[in-house]
Protein backbone atom coordinates (compact mmCIF):
# COMPACT_ATOMS: atom_id res chain seq x y z
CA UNK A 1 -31.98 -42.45 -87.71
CA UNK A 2 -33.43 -41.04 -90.93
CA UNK A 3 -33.65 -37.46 -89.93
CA UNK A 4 -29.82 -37.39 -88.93
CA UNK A 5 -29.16 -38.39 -92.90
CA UNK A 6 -29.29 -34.86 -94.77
CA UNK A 7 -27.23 -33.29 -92.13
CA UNK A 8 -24.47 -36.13 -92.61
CA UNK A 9 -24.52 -36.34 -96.41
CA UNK A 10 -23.95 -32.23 -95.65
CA UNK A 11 -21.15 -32.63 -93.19
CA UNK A 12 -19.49 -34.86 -95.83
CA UNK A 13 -19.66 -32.23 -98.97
CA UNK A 14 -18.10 -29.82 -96.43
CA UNK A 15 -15.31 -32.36 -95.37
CA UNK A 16 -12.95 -31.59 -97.58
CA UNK A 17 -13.03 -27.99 -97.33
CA UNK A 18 -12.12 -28.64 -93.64
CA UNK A 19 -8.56 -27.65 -93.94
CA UNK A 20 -9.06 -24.66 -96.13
CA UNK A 21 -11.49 -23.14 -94.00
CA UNK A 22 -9.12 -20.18 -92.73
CA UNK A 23 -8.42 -19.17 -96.75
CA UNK A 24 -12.13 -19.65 -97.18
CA UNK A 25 -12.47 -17.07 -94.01
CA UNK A 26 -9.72 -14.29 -95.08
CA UNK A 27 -11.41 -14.66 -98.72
CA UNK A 28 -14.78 -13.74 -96.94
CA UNK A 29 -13.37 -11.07 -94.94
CA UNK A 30 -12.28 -9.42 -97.96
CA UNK A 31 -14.78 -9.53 -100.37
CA UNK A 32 -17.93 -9.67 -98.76
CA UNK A 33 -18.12 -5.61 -98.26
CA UNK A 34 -17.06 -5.67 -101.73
CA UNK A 35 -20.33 -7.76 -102.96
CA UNK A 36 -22.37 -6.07 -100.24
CA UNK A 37 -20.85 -2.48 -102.23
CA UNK A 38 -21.78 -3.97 -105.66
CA UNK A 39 -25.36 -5.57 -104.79
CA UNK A 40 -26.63 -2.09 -103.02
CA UNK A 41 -24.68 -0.40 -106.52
CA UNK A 42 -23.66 -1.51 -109.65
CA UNK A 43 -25.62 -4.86 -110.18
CA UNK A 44 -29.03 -2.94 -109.47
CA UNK A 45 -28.10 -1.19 -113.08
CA UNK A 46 -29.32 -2.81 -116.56
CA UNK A 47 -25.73 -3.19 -117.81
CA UNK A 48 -23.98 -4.94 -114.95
CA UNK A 49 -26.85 -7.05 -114.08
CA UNK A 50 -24.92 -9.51 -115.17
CA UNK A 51 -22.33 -9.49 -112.25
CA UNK A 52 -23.80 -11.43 -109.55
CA UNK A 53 -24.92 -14.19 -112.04
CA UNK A 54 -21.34 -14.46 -113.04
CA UNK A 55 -20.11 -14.75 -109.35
CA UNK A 56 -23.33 -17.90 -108.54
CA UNK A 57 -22.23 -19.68 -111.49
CA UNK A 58 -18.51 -19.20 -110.72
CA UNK A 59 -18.86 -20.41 -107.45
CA UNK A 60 -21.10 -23.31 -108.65
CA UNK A 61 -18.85 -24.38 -110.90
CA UNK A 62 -16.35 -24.42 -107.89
CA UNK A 63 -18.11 -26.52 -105.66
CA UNK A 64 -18.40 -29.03 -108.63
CA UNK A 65 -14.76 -29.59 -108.11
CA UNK A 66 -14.65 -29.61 -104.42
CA UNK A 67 -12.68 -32.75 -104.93
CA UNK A 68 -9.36 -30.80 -105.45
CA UNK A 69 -9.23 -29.95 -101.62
CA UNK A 70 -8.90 -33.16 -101.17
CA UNK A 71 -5.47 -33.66 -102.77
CA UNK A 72 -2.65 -34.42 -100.64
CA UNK A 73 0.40 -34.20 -102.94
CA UNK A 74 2.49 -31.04 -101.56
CA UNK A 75 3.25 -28.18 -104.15
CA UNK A 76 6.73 -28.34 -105.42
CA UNK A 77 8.62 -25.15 -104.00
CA UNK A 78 8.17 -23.69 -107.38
CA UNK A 79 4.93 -23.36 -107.31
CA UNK A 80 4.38 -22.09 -103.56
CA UNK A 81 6.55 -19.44 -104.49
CA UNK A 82 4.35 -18.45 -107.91
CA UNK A 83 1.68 -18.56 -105.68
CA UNK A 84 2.81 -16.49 -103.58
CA UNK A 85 3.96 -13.81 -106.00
CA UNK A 86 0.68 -13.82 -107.54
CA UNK A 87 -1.27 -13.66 -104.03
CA UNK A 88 0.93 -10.66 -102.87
CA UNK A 89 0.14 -8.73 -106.26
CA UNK A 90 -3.66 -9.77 -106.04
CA UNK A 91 -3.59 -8.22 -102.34
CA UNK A 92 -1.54 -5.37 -103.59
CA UNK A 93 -4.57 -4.69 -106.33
CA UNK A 94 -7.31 -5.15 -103.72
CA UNK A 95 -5.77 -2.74 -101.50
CA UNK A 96 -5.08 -0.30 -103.91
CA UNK A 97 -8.50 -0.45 -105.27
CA UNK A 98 -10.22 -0.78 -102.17
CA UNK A 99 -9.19 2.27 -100.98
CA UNK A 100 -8.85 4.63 -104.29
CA UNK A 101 -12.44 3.22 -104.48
CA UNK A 102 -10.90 1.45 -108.26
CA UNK A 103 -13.53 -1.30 -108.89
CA UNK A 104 -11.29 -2.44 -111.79
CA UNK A 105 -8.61 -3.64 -109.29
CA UNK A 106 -10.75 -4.26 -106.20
CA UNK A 107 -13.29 -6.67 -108.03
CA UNK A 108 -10.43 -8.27 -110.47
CA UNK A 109 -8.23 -9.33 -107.70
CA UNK A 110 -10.05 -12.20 -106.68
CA UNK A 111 -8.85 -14.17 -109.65
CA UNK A 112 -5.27 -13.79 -108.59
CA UNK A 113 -5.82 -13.75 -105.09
CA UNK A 114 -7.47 -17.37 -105.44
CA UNK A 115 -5.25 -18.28 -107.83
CA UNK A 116 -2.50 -17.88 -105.55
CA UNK A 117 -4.08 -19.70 -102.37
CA UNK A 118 -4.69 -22.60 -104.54
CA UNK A 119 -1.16 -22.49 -106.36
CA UNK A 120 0.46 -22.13 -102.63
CA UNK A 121 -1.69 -25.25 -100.82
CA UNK A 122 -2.65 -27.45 -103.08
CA UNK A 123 -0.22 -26.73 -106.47
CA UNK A 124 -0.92 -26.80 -110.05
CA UNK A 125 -3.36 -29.27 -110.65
CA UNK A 126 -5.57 -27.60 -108.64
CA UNK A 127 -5.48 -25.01 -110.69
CA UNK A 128 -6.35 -26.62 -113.69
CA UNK A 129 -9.22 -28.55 -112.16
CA UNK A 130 -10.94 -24.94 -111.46
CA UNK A 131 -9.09 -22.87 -114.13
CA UNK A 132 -12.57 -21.76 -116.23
CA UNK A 133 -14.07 -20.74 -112.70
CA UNK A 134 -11.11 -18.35 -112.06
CA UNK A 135 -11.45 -17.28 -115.88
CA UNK A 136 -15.51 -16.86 -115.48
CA UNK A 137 -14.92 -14.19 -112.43
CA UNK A 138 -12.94 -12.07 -114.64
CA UNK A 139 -16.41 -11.12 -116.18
CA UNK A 140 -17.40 -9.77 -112.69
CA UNK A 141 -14.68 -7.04 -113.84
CA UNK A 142 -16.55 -3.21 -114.88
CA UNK A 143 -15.28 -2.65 -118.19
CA UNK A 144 -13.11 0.24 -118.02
CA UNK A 145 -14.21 3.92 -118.54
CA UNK A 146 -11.75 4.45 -121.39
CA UNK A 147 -13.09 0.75 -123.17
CA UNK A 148 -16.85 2.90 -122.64
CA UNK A 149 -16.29 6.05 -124.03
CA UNK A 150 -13.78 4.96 -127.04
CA UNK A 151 -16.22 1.86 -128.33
CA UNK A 152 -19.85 3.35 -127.39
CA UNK A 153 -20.09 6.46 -129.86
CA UNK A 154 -19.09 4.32 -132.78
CA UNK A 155 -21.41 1.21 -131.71
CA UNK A 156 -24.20 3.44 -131.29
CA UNK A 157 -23.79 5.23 -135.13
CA UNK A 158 -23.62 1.31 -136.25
CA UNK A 159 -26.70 0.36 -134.91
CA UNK A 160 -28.78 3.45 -136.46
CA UNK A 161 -27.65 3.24 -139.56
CA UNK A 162 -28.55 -0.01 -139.80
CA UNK A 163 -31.62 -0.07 -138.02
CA UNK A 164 -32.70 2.74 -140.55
CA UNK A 165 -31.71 0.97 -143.27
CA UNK A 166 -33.66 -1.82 -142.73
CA UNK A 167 -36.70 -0.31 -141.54
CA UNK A 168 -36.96 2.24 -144.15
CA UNK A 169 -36.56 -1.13 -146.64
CA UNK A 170 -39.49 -2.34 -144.96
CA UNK A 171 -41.77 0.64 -145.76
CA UNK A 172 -41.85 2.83 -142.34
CA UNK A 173 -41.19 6.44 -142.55
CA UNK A 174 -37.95 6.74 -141.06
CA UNK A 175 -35.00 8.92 -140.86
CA UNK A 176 -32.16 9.52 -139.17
CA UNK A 177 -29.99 12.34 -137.35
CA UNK A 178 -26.90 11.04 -135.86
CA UNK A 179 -27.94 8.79 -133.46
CA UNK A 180 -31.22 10.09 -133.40
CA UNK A 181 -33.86 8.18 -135.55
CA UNK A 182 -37.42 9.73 -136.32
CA UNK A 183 -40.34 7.50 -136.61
CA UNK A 184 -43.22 9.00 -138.10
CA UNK A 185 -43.84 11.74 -135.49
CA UNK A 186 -41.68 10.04 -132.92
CA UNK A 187 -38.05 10.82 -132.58
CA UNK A 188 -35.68 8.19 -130.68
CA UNK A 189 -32.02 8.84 -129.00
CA UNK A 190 -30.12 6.25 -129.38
CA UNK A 191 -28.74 6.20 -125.79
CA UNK A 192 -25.39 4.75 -124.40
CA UNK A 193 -26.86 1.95 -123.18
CA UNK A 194 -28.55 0.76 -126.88
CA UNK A 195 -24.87 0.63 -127.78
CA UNK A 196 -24.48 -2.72 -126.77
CA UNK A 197 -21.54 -2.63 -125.44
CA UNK A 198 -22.31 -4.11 -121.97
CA UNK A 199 -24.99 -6.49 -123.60
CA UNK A 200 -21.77 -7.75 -126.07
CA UNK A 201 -19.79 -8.28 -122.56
CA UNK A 202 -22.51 -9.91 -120.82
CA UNK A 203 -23.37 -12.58 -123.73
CA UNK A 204 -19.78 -13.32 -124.57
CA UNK A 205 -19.65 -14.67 -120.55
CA UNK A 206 -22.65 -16.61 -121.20
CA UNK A 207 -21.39 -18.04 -124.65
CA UNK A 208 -18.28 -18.91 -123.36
CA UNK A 209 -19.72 -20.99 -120.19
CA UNK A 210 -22.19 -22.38 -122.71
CA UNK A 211 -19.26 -23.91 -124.83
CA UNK A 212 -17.18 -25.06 -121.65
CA UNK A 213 -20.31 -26.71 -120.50
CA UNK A 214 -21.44 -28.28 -124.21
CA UNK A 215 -17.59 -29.58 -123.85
CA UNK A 216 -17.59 -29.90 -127.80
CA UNK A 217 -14.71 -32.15 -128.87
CA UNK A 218 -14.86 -30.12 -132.49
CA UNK A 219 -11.89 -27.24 -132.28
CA UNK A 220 -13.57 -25.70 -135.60
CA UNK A 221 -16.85 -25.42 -134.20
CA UNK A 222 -15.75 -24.24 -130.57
CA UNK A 223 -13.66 -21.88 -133.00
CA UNK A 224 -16.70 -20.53 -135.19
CA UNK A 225 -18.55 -20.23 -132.09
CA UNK A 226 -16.36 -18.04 -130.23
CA UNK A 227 -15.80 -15.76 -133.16
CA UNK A 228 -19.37 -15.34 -133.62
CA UNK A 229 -20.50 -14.55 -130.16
CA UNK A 230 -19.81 -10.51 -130.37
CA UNK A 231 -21.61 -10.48 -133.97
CA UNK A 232 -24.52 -12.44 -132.75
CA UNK A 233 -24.58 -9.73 -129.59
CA UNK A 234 -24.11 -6.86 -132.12
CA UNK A 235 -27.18 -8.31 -134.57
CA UNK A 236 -29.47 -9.19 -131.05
CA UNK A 237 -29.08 -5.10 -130.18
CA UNK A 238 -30.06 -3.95 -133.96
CA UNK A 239 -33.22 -6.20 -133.11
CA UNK A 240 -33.54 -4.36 -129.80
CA UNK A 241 -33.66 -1.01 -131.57
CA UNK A 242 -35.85 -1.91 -133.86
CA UNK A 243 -38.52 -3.49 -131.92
CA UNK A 244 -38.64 0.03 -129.67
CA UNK A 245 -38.84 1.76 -132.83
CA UNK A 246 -41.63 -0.13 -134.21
CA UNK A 247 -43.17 -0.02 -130.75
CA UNK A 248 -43.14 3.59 -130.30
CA UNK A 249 -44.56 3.77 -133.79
CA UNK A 250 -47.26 1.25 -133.49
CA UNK A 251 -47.94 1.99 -129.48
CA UNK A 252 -46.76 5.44 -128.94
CA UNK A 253 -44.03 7.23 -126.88
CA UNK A 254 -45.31 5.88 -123.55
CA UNK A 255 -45.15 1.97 -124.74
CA UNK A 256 -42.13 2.77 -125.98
CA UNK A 257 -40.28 3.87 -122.94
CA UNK A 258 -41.76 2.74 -120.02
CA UNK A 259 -42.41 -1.42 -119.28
CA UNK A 260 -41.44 -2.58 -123.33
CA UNK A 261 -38.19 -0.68 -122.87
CA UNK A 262 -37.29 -2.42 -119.94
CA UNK A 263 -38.51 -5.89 -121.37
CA UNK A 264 -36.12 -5.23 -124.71
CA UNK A 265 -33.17 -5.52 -122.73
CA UNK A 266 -34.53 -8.99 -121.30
CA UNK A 267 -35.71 -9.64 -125.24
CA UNK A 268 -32.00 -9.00 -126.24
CA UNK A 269 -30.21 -11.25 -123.81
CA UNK A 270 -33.26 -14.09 -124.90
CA UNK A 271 -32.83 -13.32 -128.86
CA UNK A 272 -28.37 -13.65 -128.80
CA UNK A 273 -28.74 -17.14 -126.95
CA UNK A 274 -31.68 -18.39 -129.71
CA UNK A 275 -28.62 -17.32 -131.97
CA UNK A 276 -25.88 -18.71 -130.49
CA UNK A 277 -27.99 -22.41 -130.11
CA UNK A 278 -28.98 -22.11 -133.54
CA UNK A 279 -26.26 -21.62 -134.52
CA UNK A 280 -24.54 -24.30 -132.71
CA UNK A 281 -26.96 -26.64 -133.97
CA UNK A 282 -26.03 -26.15 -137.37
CA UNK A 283 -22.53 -26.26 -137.03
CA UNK A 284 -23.11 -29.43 -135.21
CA UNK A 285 -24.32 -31.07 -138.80
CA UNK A 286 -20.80 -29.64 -140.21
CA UNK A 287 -18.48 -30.38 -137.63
CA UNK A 288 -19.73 -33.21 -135.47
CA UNK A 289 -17.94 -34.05 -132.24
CA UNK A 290 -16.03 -36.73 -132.19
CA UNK A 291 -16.74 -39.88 -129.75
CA UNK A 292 -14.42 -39.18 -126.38
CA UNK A 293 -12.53 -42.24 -125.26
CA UNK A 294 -13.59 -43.97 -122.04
CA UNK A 295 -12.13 -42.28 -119.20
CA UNK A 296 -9.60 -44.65 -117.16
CA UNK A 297 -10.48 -45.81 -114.09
């Protein structure tokens, strides 16, 4: 009798997905190549690394709320017919960007595509039961090519100055050519992907799930937190540079680019969430949350 227990308490997490299973097939059908495309791709790269983290904790945070597919009120005929406006313009984008091979269409219509099963079966408060799920997925999204090239150069002329500024305060023989910074008789490019661009993209996903998880009751300090996320990304890349720098310097060229290069990127993503808690922490002193009232039974 004991062994039949797991596969029961399985049988009834799955229960209620029983009558969406033919959404939950068609959804399969048309983004599985898509993932397969992206894992065999784009995640394997140090800037979208990101992606397949985003989709796990997206569909985590789904499967928290399994709950909703157990709702039986019917959607008013409004909102079957929102849903299915959005659904036919979320299939519109896939196929568009499926076959132009547009990754900004293919991968970002799964928001609206789910969006619109949900709004069409199960209605509106649905919707809101999963809403930061369907928002989280958006960060699967490439950022476009145009967003690249406009914000990189800039970012990356940011960062050196900076970075020389500081170091050169500190007593190392530095200077600086563009984007190029020389380090005693070491000379660094500041490459597109110390820019940190993508690394400002990737954090601000992982600061916003960390304040819808923290559930803060404070406005101001949800607020303060948001606003600081892309500084706090900005300040965590000038610490990137400068620890290559000073590791090229103190190591040589080879330290420099080969393992400690790769670990800075790790070292980047570790040093903006140290910021973001700390900082958190202290705005917890000045804007405490306030005690939630007892949910009703």
């Amino acid at each position: 009798m004991t062994t039949l227990a797991p596969r029961a308490s399985l049988l009834d997490a799955l229960a209620p997905l029983k009558s969406w299973w033919p959404v939950l097939i068609g959804l399969l059908v048309l983004y599985v190549p898509t993932y397969w495309m992206l894992a065999h791709g784009m995640w394997n790269e140090d800037d979208h690394a990101h992606g397949p983290i985003v989709l796990v904790v997206a569909l985590f945070l789904i499967w928290q709320r399994r709950d909703i597919f157990t709702y039986i009120d019917k959607p008013t005929r409004v909102e079957v017919a929102t849903g299915w406006a959005v659904l036919i313009v979320g299939l519109l984008a896939y196929a568009l960007g499926r076959s132009q091979e547009i990754l900004l269409l293919e991968v970002g219509s799964q928001a609206p595509v789910i969006l619109g099963a949900l709004l069409i079966t199960l209605g509106t408060k649905s919707v809101r039961a999963v809403w930061f799920a369907l928002f989280f997925l958006l960060f699967m999204i490439p950022l476009p090519s145009f967003i690249v090239d406009t914000a990189t150069g800039p970012l990356k002329q940011y960062i050196s100055v900076i970075a020389e500024q500081i170091l050169y305060a500190a007593g190392y023989p530095i200077g600086r050519s563009g984007v190029t910074l020389t380090v005693g008789p070491y000379q660094l490019l500041v490459a597109d992907a110390c820019s940190g661009l993508h690394s400002m993209f990737s954090l601000s996903a992982m600061g916003l799930l960390y304040l819808y998880l923290m559930q803060h009751t404070s406005i101001t300090r949800n607020l303060v937190i948001m606003a600081a996320i892309l500084p706090i990304a900005f300040v965590a890349n000038i610490v990137r540079v400068m620890v290559l720098v000073l590791v090229t310097y103190h190591m040589g060229d080879e330290a420099g680019q080969g393992f400690l290069h790769g670990f800075a990127g790790i070292m980047l993503f570790i040093i903006g969430l140290l910021f973001l808690f700390a900082l958190d922490g202290v705005l917890g002193f000045i804007f405490p949350d306030r005690r939630r009232a007892p949910e009703k039974v």
